[in-house]
PDB file of N, CA and C in Angstrom:
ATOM      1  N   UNK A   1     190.493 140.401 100.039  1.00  0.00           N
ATOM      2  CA  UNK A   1     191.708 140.996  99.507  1.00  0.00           C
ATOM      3  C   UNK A   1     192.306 141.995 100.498  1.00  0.00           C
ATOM      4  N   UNK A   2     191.656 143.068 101.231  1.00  0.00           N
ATOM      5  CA  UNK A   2     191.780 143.578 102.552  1.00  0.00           C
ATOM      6  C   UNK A   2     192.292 143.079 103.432  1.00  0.00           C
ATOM      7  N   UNK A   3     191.882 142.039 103.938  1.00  0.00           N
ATOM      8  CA  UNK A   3     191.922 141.447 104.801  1.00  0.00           C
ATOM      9  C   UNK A   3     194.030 140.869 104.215  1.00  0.00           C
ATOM     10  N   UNK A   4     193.840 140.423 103.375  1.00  0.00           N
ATOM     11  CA  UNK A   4     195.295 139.382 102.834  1.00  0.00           C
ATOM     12  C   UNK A   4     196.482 140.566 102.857  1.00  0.00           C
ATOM     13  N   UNK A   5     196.145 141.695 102.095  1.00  0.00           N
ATOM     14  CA  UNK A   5     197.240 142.891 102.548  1.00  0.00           C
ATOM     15  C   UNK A   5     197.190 143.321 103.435  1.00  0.00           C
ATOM     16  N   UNK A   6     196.427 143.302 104.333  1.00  0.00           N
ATOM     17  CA  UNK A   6     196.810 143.823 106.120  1.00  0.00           C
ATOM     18  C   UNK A   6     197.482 142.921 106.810  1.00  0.00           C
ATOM     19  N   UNK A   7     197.207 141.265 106.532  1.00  0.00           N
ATOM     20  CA  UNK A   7     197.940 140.880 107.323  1.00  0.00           C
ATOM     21  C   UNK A   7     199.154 141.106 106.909  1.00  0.00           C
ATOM     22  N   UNK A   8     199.658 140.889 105.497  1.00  0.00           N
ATOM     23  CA  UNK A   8     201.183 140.980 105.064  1.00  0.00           C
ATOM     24  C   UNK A   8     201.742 142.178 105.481  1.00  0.00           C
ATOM     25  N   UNK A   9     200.937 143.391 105.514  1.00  0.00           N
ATOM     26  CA  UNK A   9     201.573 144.429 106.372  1.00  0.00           C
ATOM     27  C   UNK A   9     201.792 144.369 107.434  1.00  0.00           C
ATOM     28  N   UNK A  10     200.939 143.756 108.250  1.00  0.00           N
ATOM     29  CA  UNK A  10     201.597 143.557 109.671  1.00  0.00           C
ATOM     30  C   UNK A  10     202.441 142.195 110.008  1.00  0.00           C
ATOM     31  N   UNK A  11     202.717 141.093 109.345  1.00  0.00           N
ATOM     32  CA  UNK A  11     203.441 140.571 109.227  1.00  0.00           C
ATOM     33  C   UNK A  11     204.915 141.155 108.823  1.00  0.00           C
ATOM     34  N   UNK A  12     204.858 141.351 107.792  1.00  0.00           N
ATOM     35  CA  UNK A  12     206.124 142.305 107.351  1.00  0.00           C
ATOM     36  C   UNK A  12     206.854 143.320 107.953  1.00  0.00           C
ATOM     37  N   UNK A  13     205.834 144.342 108.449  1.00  0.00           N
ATOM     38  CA  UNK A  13     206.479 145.797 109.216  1.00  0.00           C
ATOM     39  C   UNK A  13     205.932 145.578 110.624  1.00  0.00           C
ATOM     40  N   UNK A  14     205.202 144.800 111.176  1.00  0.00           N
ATOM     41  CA  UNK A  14     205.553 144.750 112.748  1.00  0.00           C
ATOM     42  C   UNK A  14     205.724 143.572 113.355  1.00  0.00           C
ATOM     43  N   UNK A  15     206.250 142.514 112.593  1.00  0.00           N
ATOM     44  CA  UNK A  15     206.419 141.367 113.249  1.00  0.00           C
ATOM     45  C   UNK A  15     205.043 140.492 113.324  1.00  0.00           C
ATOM     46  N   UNK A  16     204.191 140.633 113.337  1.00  0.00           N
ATOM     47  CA  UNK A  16     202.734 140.210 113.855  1.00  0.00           C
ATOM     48  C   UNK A  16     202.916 138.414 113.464  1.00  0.00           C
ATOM     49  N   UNK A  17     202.393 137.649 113.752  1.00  0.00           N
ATOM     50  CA  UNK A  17     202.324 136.235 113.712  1.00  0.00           C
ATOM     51  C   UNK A  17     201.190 136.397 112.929  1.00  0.00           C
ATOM     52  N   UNK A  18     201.042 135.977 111.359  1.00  0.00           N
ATOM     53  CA  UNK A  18     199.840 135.938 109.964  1.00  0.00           C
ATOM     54  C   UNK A  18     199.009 134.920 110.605  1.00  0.00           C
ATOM     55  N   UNK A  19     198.931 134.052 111.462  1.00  0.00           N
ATOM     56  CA  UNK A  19     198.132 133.152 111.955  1.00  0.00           C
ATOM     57  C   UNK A  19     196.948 133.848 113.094  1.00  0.00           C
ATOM     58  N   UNK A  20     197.546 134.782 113.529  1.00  0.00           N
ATOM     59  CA  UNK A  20     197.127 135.490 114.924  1.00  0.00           C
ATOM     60  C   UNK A  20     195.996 136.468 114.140  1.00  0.00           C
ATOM     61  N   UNK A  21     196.641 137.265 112.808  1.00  0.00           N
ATOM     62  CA  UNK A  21     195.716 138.075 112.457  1.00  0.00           C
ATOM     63  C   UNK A  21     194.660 137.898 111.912  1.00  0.00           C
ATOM     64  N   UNK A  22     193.524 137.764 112.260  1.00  0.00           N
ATOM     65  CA  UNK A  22     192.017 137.349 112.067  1.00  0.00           C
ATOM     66  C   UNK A  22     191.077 138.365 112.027  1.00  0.00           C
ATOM     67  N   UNK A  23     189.895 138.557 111.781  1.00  0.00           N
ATOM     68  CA  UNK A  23     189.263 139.659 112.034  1.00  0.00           C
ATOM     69  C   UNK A  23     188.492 139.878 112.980  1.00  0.00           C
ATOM     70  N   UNK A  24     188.906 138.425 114.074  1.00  0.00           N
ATOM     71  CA  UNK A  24     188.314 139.028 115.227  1.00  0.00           C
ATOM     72  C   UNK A  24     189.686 139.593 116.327  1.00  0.00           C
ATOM     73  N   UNK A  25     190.578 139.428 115.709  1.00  0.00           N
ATOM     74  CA  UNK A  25     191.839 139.903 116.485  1.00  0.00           C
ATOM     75  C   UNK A  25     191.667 141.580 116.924  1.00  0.00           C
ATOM     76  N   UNK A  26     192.018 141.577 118.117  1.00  0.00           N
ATOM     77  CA  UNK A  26     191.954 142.583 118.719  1.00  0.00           C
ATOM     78  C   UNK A  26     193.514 143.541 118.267  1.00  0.00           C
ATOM     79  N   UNK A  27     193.594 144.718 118.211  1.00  0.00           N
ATOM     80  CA  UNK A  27     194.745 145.170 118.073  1.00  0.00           C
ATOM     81  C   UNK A  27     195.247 145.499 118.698  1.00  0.00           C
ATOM     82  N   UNK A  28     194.740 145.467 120.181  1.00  0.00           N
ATOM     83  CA  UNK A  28     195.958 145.190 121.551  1.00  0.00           C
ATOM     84  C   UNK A  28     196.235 143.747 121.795  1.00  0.00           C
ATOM     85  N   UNK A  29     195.539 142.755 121.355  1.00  0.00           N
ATOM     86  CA  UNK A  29     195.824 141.765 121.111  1.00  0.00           C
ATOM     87  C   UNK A  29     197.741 141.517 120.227  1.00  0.00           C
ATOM     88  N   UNK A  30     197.371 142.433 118.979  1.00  0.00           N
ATOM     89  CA  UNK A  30     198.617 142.011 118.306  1.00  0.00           C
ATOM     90  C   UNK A  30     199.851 142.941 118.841  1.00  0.00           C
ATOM     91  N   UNK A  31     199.304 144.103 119.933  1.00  0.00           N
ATOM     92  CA  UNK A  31     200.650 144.625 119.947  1.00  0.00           C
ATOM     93  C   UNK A  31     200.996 146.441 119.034  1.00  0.00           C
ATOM     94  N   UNK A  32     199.117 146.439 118.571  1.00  0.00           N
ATOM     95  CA  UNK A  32     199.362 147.923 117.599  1.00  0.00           C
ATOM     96  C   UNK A  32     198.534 148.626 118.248  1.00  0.00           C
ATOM     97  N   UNK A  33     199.412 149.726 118.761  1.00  0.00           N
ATOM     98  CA  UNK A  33     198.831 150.906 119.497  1.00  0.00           C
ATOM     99  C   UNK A  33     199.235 152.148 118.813  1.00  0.00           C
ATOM    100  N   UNK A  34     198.780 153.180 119.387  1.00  0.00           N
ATOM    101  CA  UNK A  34     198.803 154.686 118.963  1.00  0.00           C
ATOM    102  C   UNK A  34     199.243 154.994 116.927  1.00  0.00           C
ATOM    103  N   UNK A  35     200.850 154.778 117.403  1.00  0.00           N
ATOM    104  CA  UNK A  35     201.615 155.227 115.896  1.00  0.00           C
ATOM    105  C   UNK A  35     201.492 153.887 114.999  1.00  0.00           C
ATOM    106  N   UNK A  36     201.091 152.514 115.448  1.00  0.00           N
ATOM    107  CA  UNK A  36     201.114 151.801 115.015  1.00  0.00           C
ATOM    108  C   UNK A  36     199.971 151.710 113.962  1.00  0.00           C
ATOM    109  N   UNK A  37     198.837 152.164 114.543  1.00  0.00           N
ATOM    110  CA  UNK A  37     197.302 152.682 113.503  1.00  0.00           C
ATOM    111  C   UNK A  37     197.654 153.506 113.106  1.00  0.00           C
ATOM    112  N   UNK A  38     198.458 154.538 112.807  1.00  0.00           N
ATOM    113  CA  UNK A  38     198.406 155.534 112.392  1.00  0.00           C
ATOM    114  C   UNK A  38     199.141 155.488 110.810  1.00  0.00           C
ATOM    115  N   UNK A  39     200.105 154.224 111.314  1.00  0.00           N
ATOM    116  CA  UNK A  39     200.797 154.347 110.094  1.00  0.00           C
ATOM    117  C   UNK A  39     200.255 152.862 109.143  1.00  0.00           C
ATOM    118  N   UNK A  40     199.246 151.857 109.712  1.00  0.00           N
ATOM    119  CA  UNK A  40     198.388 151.752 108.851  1.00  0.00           C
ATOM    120  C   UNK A  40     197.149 151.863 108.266  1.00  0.00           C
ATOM    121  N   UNK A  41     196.869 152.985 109.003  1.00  0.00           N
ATOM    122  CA  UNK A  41     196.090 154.072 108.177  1.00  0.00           C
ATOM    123  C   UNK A  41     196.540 154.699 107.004  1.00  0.00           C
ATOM    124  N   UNK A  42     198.044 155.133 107.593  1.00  0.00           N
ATOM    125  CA  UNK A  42     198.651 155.865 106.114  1.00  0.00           C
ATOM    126  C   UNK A  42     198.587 155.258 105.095  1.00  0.00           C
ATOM    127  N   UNK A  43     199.025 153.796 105.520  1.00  0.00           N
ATOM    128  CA  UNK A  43     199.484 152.872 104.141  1.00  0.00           C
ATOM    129  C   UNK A  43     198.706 152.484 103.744  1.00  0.00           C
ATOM    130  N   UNK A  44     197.164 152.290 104.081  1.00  0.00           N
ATOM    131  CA  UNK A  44     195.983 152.011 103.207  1.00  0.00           C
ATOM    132  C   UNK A  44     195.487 153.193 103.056  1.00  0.00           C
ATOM    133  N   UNK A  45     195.475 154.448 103.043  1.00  0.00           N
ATOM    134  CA  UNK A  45     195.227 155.754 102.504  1.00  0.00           C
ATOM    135  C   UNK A  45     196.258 156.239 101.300  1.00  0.00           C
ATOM    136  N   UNK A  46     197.071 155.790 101.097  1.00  0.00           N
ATOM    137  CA  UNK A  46     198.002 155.857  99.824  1.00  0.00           C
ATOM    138  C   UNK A  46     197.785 154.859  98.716  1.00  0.00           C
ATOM    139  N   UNK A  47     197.292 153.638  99.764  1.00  0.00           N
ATOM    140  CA  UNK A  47     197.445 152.559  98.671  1.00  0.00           C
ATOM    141  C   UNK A  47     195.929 152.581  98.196  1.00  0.00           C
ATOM    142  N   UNK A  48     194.799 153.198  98.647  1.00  0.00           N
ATOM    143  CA  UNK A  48     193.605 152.837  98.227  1.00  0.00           C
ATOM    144  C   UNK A  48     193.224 154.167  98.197  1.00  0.00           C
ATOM    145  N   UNK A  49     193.586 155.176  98.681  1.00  0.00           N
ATOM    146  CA  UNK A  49     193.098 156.705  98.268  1.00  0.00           C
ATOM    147  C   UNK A  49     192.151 157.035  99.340  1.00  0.00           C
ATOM    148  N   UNK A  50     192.025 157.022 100.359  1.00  0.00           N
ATOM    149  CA  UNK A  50     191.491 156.550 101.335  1.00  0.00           C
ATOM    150  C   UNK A  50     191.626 158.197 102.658  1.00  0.00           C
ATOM    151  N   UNK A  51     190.767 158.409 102.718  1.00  0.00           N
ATOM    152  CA  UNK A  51     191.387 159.775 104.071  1.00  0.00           C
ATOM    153  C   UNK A  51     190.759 159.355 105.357  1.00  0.00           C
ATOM    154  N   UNK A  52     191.426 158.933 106.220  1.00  0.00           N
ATOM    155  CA  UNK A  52     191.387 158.185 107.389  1.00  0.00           C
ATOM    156  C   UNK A  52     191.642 159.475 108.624  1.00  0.00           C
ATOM    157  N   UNK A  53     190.512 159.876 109.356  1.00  0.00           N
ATOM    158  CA  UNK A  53     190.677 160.437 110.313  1.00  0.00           C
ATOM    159  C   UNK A  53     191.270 160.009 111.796  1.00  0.00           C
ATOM    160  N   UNK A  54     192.007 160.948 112.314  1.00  0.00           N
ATOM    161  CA  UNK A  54     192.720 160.143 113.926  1.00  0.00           C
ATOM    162  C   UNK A  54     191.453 160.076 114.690  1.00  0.00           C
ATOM    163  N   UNK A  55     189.960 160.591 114.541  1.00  0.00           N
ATOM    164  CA  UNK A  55     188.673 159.805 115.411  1.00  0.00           C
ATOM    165  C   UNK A  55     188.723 158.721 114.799  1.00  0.00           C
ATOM    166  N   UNK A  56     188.582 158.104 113.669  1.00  0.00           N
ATOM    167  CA  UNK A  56     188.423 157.022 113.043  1.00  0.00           C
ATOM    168  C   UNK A  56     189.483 155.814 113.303  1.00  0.00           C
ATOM    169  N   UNK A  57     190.659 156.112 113.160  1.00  0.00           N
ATOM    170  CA  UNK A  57     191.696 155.307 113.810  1.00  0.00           C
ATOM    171  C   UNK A  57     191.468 154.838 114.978  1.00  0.00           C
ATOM    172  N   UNK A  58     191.089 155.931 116.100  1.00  0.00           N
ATOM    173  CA  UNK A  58     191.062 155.593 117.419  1.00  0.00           C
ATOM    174  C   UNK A  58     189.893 154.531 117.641  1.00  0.00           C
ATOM    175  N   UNK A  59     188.957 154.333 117.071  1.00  0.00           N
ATOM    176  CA  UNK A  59     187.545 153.991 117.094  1.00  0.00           C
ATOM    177  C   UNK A  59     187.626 152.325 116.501  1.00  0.00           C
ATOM    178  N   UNK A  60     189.079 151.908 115.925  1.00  0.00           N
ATOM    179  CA  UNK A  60     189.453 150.956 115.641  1.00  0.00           C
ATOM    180  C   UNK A  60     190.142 150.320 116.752  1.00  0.00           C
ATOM    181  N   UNK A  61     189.281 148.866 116.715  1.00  0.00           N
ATOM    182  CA  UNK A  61     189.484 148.412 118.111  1.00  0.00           C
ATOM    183  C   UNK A  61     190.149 146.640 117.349  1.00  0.00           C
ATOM    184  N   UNK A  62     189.007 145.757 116.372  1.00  0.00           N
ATOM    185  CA  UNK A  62     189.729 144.550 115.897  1.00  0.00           C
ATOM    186  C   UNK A  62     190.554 144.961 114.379  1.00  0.00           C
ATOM    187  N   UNK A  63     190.975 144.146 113.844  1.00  0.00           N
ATOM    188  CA  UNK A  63     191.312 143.963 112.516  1.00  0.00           C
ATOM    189  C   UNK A  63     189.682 144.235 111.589  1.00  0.00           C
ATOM    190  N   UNK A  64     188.629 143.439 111.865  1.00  0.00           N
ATOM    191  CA  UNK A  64     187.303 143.634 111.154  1.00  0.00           C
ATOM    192  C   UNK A  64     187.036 145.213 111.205  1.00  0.00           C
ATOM    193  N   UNK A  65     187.316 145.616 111.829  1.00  0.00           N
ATOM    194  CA  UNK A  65     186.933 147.310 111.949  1.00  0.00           C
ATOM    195  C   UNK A  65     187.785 147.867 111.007  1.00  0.00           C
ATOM    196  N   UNK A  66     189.060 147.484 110.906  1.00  0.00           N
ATOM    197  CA  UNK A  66     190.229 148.466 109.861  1.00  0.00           C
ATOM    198  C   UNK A  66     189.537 147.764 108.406  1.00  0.00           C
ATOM    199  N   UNK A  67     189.373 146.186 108.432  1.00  0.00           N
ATOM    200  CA  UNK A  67     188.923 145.787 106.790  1.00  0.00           C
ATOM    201  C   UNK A  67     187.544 146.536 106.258  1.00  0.00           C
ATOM    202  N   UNK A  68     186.440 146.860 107.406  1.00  0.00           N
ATOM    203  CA  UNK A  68     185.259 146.929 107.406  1.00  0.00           C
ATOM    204  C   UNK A  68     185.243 148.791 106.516  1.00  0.00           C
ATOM    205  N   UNK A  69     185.984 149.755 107.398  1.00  0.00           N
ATOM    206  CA  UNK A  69     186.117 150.867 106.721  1.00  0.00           C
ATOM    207  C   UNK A  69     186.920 150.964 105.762  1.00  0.00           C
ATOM    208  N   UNK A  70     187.862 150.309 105.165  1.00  0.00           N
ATOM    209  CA  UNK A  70     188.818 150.539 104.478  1.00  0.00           C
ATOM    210  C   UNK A  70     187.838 150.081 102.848  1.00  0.00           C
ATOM    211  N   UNK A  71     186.948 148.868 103.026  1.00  0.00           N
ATOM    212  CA  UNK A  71     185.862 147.979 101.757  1.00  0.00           C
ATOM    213  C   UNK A  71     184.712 149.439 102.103  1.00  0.00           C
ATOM    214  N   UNK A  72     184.106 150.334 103.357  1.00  0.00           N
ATOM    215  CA  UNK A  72     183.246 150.964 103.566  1.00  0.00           C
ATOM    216  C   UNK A  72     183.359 152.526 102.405  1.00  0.00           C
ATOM    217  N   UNK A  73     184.876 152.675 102.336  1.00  0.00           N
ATOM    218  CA  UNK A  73     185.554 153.950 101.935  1.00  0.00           C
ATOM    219  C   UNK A  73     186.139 153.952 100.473  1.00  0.00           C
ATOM    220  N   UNK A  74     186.359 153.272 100.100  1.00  0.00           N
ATOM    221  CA  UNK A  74     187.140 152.740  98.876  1.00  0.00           C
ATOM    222  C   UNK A  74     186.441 153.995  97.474  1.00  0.00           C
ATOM    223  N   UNK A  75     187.073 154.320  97.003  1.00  0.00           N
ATOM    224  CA  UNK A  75     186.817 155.138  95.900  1.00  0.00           C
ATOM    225  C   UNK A  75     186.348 154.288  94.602  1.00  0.00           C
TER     226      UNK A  75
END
C-alpha cells in the first residue's frame, strides 16, 4: 500500500515514469534530490503521522528505504 501511494506521488507531483518506480529504484535514478525528499517526507508525515528527520531523509538512497521506514514508523 506504501509502496502504491509513493509511486502515485511521484507520478503525479514530479513527473516520475510509475513503471520506473520500483523498490529497487534509486532516487537519483528518478531525478529526486535534496527538496525533492524533503517534501516527500512531508507528505508521508502528514498523511501517516510520521516525524521524519533531515538525517533520515538524507540516508534515503532507493524507494525500498522510503517504504521500509515509512511501514518501520507508522503509529
Amino acid at each position: 500500500m506504501i509502496l502504491q501511494k509513493l509511486r502515485q506521488l511521484l507520478v503525479d507531483h514530479f513527473g516520475c515514469d510509475g513503471e520506473e518506480v520500483t523498490l529497487a529504484a534509486t532516487l537519483d535514478d528518478l531525478n529526486l534530490y535534496g527538496d525533492d525528499r524533503a517534501e516527500i517526507a512531508v507528505w508521508f508525515g502528514d498523511l501517516y503521522g510520521v516525524e521524519i528527520s533531515a538525517e533520515e531523509i538524507d540516508a534515503w538512497e532507493t524507494i525500498e528505504d522510503i517504504v521500509g521506514y515509512i511501514e518501520d514508523h507508522l503509529e
